[in-house]
C-alpha atoms as a PDB file:
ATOM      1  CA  UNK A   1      20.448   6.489  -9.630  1.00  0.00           C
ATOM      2  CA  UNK A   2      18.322   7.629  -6.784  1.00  0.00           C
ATOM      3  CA  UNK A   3      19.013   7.022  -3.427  1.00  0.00           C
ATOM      4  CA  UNK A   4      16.436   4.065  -1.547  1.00  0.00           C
ATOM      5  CA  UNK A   5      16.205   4.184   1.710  1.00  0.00           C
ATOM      6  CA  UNK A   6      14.710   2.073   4.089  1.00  0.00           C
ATOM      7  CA  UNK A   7      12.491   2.737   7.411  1.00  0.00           C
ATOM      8  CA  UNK A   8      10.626   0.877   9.718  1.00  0.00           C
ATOM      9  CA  UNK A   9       7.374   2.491   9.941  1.00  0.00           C
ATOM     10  CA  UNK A  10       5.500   3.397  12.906  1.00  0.00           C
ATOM     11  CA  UNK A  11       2.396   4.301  14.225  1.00  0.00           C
ATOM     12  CA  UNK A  12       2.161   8.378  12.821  1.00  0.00           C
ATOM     13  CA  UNK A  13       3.802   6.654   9.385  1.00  0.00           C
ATOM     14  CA  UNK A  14       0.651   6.626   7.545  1.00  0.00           C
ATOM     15  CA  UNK A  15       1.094   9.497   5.530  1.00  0.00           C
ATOM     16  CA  UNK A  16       4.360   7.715   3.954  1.00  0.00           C
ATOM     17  CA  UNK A  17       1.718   5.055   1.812  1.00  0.00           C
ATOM     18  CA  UNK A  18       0.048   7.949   0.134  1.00  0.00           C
ATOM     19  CA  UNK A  19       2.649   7.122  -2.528  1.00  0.00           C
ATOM     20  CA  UNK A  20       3.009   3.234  -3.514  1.00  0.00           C
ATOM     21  CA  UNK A  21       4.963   1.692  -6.534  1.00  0.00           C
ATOM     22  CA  UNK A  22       3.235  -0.740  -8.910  1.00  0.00           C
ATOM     23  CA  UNK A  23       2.938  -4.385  -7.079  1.00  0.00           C
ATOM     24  CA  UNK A  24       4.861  -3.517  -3.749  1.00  0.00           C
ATOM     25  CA  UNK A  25       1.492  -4.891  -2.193  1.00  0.00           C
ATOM     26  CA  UNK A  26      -0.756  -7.295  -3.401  1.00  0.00           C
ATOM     27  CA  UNK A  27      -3.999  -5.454  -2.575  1.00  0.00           C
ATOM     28  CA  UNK A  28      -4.478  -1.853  -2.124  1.00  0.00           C
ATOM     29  CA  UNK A  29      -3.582  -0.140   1.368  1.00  0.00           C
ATOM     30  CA  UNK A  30      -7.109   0.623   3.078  1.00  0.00           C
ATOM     31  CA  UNK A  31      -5.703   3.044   5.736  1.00  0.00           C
ATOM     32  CA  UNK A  32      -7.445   1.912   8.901  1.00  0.00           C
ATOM     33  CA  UNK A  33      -6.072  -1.627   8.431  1.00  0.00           C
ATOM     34  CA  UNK A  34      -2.654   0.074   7.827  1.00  0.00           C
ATOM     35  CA  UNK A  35      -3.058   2.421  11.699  1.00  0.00           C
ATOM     36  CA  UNK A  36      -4.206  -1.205  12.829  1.00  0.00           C
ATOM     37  CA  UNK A  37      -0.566  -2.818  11.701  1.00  0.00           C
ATOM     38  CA  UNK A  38       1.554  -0.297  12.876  1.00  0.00           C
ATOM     39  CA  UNK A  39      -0.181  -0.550  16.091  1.00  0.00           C
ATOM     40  CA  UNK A  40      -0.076  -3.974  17.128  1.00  0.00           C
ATOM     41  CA  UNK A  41       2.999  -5.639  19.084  1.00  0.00           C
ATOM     42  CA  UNK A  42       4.976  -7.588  17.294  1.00  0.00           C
ATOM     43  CA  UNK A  43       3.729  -6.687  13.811  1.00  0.00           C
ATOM     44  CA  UNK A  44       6.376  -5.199  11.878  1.00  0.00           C
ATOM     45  CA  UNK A  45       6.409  -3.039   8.297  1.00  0.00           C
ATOM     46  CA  UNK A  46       9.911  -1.972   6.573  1.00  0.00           C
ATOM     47  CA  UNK A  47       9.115   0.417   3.548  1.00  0.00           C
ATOM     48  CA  UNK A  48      11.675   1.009   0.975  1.00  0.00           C
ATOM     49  CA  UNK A  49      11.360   4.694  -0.219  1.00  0.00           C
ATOM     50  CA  UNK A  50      12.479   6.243  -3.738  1.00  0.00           C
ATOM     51  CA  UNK A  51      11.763   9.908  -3.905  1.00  0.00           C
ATOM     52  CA  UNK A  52       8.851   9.698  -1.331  1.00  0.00           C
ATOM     53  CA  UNK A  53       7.364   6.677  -3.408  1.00  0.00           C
ATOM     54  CA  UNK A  54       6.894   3.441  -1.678  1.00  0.00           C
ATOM     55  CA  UNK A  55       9.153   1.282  -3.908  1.00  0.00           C
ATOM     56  CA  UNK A  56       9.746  -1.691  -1.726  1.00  0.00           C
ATOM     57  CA  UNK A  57       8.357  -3.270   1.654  1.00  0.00           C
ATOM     58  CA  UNK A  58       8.432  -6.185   4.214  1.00  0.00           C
ATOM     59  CA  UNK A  59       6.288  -7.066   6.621  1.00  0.00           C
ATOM     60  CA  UNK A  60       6.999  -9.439   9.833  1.00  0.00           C
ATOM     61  CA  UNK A  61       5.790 -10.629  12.848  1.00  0.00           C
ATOM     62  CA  UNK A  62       7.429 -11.040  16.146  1.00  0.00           C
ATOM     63  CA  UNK A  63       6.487 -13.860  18.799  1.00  0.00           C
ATOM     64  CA  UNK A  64       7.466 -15.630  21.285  1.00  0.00           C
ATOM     65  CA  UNK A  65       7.197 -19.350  22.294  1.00  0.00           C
ATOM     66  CA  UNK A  66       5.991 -20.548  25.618  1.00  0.00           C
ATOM     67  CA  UNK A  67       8.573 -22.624  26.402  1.00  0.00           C
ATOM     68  CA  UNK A  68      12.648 -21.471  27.407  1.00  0.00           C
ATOM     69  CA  UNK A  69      13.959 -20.736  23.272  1.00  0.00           C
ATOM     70  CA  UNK A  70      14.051 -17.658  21.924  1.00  0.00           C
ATOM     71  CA  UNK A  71      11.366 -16.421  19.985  1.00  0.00           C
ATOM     72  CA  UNK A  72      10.961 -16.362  15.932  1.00  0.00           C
ATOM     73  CA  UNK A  73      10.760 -13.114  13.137  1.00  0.00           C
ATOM     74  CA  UNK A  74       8.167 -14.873  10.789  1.00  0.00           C
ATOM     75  CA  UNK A  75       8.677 -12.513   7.771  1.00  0.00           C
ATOM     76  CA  UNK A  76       5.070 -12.476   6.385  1.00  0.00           C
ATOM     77  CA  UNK A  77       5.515 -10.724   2.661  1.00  0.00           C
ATOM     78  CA  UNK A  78       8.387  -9.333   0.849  1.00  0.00           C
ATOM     79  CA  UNK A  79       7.202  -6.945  -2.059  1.00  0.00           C
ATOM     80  CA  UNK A  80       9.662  -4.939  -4.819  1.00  0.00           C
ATOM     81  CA  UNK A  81       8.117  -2.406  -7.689  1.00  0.00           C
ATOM     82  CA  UNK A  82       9.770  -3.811 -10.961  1.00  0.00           C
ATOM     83  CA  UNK A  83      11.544  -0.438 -11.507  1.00  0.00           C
ATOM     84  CA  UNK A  84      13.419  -0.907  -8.315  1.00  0.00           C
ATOM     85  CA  UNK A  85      14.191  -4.958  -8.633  1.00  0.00           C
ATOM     86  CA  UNK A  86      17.735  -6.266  -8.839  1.00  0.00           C
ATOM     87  CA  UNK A  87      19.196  -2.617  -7.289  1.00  0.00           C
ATOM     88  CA  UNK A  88      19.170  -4.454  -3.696  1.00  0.00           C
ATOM     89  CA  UNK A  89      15.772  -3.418  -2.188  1.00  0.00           C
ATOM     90  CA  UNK A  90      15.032  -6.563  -0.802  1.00  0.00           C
ATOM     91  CA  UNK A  91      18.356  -7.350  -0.012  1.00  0.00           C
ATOM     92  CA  UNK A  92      18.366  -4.668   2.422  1.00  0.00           C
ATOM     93  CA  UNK A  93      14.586  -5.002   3.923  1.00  0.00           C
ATOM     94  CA  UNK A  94      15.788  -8.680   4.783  1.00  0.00           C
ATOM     95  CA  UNK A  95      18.655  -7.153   6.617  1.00  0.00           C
ATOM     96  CA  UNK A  96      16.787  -4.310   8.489  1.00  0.00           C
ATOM     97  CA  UNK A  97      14.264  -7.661   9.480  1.00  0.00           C
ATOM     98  CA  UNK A  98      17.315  -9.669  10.687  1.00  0.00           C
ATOM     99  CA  UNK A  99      18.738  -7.303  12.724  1.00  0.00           C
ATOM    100  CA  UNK A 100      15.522  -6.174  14.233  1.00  0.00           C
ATOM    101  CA  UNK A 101      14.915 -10.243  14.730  1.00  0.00           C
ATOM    102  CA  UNK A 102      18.319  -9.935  16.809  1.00  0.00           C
ATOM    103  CA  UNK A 103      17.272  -7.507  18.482  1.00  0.00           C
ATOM    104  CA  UNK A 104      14.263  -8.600  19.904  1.00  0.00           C
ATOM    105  CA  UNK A 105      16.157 -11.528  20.729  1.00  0.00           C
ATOM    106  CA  UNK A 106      15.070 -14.086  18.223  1.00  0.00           C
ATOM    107  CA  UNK A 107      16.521 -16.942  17.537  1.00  0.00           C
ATOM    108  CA  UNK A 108      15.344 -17.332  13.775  1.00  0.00           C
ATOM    109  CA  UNK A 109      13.734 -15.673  11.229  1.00  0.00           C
ATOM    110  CA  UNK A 110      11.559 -17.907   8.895  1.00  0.00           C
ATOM    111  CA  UNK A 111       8.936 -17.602   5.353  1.00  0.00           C
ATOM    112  CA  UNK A 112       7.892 -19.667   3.183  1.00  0.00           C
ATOM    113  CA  UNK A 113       6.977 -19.007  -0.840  1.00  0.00           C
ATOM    114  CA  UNK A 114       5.409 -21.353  -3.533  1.00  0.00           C
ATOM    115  CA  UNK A 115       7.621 -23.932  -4.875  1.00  0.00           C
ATOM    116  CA  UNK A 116       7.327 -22.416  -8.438  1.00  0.00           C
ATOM    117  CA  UNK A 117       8.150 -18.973  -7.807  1.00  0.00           C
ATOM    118  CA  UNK A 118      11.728 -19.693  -8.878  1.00  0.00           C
ATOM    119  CA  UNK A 119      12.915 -15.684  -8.543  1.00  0.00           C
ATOM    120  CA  UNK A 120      11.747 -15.521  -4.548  1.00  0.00           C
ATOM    121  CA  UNK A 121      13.585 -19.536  -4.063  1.00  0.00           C
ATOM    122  CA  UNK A 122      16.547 -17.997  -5.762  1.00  0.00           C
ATOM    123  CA  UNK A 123      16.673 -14.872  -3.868  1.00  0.00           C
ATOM    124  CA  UNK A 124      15.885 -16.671  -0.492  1.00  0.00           C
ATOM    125  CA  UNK A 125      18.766 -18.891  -1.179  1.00  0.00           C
ATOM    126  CA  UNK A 126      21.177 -16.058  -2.021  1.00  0.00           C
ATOM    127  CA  UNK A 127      21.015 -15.766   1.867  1.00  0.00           C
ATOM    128  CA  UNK A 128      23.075 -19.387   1.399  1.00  0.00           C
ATOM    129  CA  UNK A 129      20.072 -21.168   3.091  1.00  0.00           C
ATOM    130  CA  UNK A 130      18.407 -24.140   1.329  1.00  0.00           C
ATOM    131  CA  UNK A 131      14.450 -24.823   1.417  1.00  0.00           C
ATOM    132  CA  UNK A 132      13.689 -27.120   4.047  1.00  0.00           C
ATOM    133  CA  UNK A 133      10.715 -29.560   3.211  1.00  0.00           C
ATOM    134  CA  UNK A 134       7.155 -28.473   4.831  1.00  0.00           C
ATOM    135  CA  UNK A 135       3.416 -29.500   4.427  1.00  0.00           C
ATOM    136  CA  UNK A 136       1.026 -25.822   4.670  1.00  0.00           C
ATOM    137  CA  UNK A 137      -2.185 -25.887   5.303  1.00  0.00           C
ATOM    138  CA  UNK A 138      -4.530 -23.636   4.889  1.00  0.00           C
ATOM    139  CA  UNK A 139      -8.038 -23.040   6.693  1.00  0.00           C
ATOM    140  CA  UNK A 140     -10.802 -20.133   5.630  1.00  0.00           C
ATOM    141  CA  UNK A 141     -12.383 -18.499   9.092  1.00  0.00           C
END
């Protein structure tokens, strides 16, 4: 078995996404969107690489809340090529998030996933947290 490793990328990272596993992302990676991410404060990408191929990434955001508590680590998308599942990609990008959430001083890291994606609830509750009841809504700008 190869050897996954996983960074946080950077700004000067691009070149790593030339190489992308089946269903790590959603959508394709349009590169100028990508130099965007890496960019911008508080926006956060972990990739998970397998012989210079993308085979896992996260992606989180950083903020901060106006009044005196520490801030959240709202992790945005958690994506694993099926060639690469149950070896303990995700496992470790949720770790690499956590401690970076510590380290910015957060006080909690958060995401949410559809009610019927029974894998993700499973997974998310291998962390020995339970789903706490929410309403989402969603607006189109």
């Amino acid at each position: 078995m190869d050897e996954i490793t996983s960074h946080l990328c950077a700004p000067g990272d691009e070149g790593l996404f030339e190489n992308i596993a089946e269903d790590v992302f959603d959508d394709p990676i349009a590169c100028a969107k990508l130099s965007r991410y890496l960019a911008l404060p508080g926006h956060h990408l972990f990739a998970a690489i397998e012989k210079s191929v993308i085979v896992g990434q996260l992606t989180a955001l950083s903020y901060e809340h106006p009044e005196n508590r520490p801030g959240d680590l709202f992790i945005d998308e958690v994506g694993v090529t099926a060639s690469a599942r149950r070896r303990g990609v995700a496992t470790r990008l949720m770790q690499a998030a956590f401690t970076l959430g510590r380290q910015l001083g957060c006080g909690e890291a958060w995401l949410g996933t559809e009610s019927e994606n029974l894998e993700a609830r499973a997974f998310y509750e291998s962390f020995r947290r339970r789903a706490e009841t929410a309403m989402l809504y969603s607006f189109k700008l």
